[in-house]
C-alpha atoms as a PDB file:
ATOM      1  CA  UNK A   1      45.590 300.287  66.966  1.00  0.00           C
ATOM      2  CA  UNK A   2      45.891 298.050  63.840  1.00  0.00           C
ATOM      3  CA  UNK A   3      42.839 297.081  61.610  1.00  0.00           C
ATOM      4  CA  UNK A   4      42.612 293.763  63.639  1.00  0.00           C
ATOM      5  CA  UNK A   5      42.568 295.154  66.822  1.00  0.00           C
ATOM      6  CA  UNK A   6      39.890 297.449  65.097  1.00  0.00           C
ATOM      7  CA  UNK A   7      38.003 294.647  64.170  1.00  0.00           C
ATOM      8  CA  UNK A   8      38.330 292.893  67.739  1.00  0.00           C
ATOM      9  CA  UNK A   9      37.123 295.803  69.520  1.00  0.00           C
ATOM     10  CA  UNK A  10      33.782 296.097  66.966  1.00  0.00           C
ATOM     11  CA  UNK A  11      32.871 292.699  67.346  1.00  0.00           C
ATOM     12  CA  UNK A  12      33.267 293.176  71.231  1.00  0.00           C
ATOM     13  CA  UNK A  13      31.874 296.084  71.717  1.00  0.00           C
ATOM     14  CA  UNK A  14      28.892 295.217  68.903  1.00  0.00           C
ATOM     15  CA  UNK A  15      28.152 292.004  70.647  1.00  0.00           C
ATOM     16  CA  UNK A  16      29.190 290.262  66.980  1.00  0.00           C
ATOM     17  CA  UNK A  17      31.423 287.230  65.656  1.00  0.00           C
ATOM     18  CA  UNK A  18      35.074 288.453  64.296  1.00  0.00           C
ATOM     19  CA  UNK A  19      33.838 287.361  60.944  1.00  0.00           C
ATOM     20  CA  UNK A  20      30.690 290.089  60.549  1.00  0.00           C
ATOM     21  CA  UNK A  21      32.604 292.839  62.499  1.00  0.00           C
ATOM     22  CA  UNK A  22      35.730 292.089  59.540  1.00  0.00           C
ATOM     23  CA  UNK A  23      32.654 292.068  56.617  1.00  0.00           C
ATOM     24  CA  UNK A  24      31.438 295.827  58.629  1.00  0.00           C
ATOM     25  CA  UNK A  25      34.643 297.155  58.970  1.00  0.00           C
ATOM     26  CA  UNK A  26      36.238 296.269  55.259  1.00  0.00           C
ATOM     27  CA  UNK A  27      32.628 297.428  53.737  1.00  0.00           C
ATOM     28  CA  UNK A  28      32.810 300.496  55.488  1.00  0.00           C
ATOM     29  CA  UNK A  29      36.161 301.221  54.717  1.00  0.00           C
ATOM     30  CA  UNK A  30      35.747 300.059  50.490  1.00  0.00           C
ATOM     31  CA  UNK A  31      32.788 302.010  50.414  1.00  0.00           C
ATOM     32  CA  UNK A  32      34.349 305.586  51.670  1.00  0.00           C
ATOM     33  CA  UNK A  33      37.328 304.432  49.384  1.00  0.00           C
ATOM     34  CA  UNK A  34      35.075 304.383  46.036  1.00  0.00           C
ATOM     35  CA  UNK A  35      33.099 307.003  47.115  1.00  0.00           C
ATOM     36  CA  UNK A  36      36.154 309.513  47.321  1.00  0.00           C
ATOM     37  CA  UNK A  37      37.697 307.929  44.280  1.00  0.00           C
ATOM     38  CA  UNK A  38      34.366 309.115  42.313  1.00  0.00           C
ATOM     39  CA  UNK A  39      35.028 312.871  43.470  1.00  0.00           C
ATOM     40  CA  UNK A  40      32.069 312.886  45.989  1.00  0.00           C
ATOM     41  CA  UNK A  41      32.720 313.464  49.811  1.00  0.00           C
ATOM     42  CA  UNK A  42      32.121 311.405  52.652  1.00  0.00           C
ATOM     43  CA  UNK A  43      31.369 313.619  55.860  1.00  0.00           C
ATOM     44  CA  UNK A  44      30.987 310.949  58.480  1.00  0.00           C
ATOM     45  CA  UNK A  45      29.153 313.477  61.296  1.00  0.00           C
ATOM     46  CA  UNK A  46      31.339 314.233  64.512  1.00  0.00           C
ATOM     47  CA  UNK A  47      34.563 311.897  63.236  1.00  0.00           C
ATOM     48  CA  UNK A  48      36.155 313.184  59.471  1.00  0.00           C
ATOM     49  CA  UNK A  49      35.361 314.314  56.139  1.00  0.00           C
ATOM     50  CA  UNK A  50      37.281 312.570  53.095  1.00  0.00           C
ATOM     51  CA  UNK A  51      37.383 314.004  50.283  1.00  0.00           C
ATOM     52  CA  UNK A  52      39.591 314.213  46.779  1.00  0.00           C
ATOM     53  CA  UNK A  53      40.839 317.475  46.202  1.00  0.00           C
ATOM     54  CA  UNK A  54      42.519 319.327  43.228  1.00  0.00           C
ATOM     55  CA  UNK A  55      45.484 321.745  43.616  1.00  0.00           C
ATOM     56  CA  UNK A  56      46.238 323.869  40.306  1.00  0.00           C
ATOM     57  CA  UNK A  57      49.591 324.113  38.916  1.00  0.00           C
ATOM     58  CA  UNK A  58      51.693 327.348  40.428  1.00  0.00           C
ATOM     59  CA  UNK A  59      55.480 328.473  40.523  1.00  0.00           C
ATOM     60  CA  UNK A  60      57.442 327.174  43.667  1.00  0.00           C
ATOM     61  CA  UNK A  61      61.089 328.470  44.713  1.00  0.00           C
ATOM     62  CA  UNK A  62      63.440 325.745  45.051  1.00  0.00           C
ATOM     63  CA  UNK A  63      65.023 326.058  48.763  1.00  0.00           C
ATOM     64  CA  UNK A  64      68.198 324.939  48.316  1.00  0.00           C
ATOM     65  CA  UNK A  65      69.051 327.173  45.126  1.00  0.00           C
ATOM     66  CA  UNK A  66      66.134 329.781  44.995  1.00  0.00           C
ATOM     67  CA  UNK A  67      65.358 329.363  41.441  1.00  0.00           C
ATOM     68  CA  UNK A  68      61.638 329.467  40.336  1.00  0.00           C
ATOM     69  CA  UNK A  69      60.465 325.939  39.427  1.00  0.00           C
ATOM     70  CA  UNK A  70      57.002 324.908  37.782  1.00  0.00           C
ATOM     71  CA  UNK A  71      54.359 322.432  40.061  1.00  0.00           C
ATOM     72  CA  UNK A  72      52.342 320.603  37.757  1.00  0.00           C
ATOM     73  CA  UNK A  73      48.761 320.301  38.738  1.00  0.00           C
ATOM     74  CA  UNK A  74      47.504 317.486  40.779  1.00  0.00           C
ATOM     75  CA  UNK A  75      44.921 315.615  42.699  1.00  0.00           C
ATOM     76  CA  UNK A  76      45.388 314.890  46.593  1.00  0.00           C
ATOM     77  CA  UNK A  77      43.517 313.384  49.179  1.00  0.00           C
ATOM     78  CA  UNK A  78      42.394 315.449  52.157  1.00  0.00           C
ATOM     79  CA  UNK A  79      41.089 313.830  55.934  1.00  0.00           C
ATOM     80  CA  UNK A  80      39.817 316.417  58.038  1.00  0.00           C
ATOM     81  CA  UNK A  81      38.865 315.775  61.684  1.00  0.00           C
ATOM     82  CA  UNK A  82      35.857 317.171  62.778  1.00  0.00           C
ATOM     83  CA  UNK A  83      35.393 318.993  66.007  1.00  0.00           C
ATOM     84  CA  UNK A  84      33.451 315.963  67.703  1.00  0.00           C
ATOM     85  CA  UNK A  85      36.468 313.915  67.232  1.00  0.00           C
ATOM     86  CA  UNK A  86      38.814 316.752  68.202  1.00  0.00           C
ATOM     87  CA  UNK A  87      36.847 317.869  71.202  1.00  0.00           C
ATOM     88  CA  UNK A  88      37.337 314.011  72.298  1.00  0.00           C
ATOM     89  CA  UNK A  89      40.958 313.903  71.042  1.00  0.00           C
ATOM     90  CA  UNK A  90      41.827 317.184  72.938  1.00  0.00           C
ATOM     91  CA  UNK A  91      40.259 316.153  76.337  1.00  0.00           C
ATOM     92  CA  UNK A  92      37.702 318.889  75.577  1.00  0.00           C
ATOM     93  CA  UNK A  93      34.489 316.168  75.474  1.00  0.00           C
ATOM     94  CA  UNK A  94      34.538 312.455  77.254  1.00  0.00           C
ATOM     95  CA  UNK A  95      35.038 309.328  75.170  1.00  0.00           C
ATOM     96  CA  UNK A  96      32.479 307.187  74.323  1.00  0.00           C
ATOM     97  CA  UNK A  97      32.406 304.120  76.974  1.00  0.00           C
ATOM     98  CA  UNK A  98      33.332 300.770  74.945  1.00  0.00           C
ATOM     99  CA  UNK A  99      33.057 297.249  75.834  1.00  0.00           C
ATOM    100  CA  UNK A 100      36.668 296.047  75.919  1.00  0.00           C
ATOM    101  CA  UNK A 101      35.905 292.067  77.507  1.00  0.00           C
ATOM    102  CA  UNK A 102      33.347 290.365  76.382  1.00  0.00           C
ATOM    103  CA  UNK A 103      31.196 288.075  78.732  1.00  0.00           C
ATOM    104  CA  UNK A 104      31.637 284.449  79.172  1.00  0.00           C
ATOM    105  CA  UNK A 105      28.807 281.782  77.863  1.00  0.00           C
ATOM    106  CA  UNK A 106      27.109 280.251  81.130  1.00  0.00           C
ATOM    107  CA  UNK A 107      26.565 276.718  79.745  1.00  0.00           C
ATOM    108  CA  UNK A 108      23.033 275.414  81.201  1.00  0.00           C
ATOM    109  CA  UNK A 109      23.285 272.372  83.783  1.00  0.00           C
ATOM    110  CA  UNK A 110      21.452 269.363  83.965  1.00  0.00           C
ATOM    111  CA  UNK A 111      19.045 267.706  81.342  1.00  0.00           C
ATOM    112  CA  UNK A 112      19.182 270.866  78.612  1.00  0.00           C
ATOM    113  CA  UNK A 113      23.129 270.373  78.483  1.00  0.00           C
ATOM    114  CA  UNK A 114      22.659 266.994  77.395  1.00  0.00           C
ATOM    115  CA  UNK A 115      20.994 267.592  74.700  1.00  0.00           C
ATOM    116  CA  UNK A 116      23.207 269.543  73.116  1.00  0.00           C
END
């Protein structure tokens, strides 16, 4: 699933125009972005934890040749799935039901139509 079909399934399933379910899912998204970027971590309950982490500089061995080589210190960024989303991922737990059509507009008949 792309980050349009994303967006077509939330403003399905959330009853809302493409527009406000792209403005929910972008937000949503930005926010968890700065919020990681500032060091803090985002522990979205029963789906993932984001967070920014720091590995220290250590001595590696270089496969191919076996020498010792130096890894400089740096900062990663770690997703870890949570055992809600797991448990659903594994088959352990059912998926939530979504709403994957949504249903037609019954246009009113007679004099109300009109005035429209």
């Amino acid at each position: 699933m792309k980050k349009r079909d994303l967006i077509q399934a939330v403003a399905i399933h959330a009853d809302v125009d493409k527009k406000t379910a792209t403005a929910v899912v972008e937000g949503t998204i930005d926010v968890i972005l700065a919020t990681v970027a500032s060091g803090d971590v985002v522990n979205i309950s029963g789906f993932a934890k984001f967070a920014k982490k720091s590995r220290p500089a250590r001595m590696a061995r270089n496969p191919a040749t076996g020498e010792q080589v130096q890894v400089k210190a740096k900062t990663v960024a770690k997703i870890t799935a949570l055992k809600g989303f797991k448990d659903i991922a594994l088959g352990v737990a059912t998926p939530p039901t979504i709403i994957t059509v949504r249903k037609p507009v019954i246009e009113p008949k007679g004099d109300v139509a009109k005035k429209r």
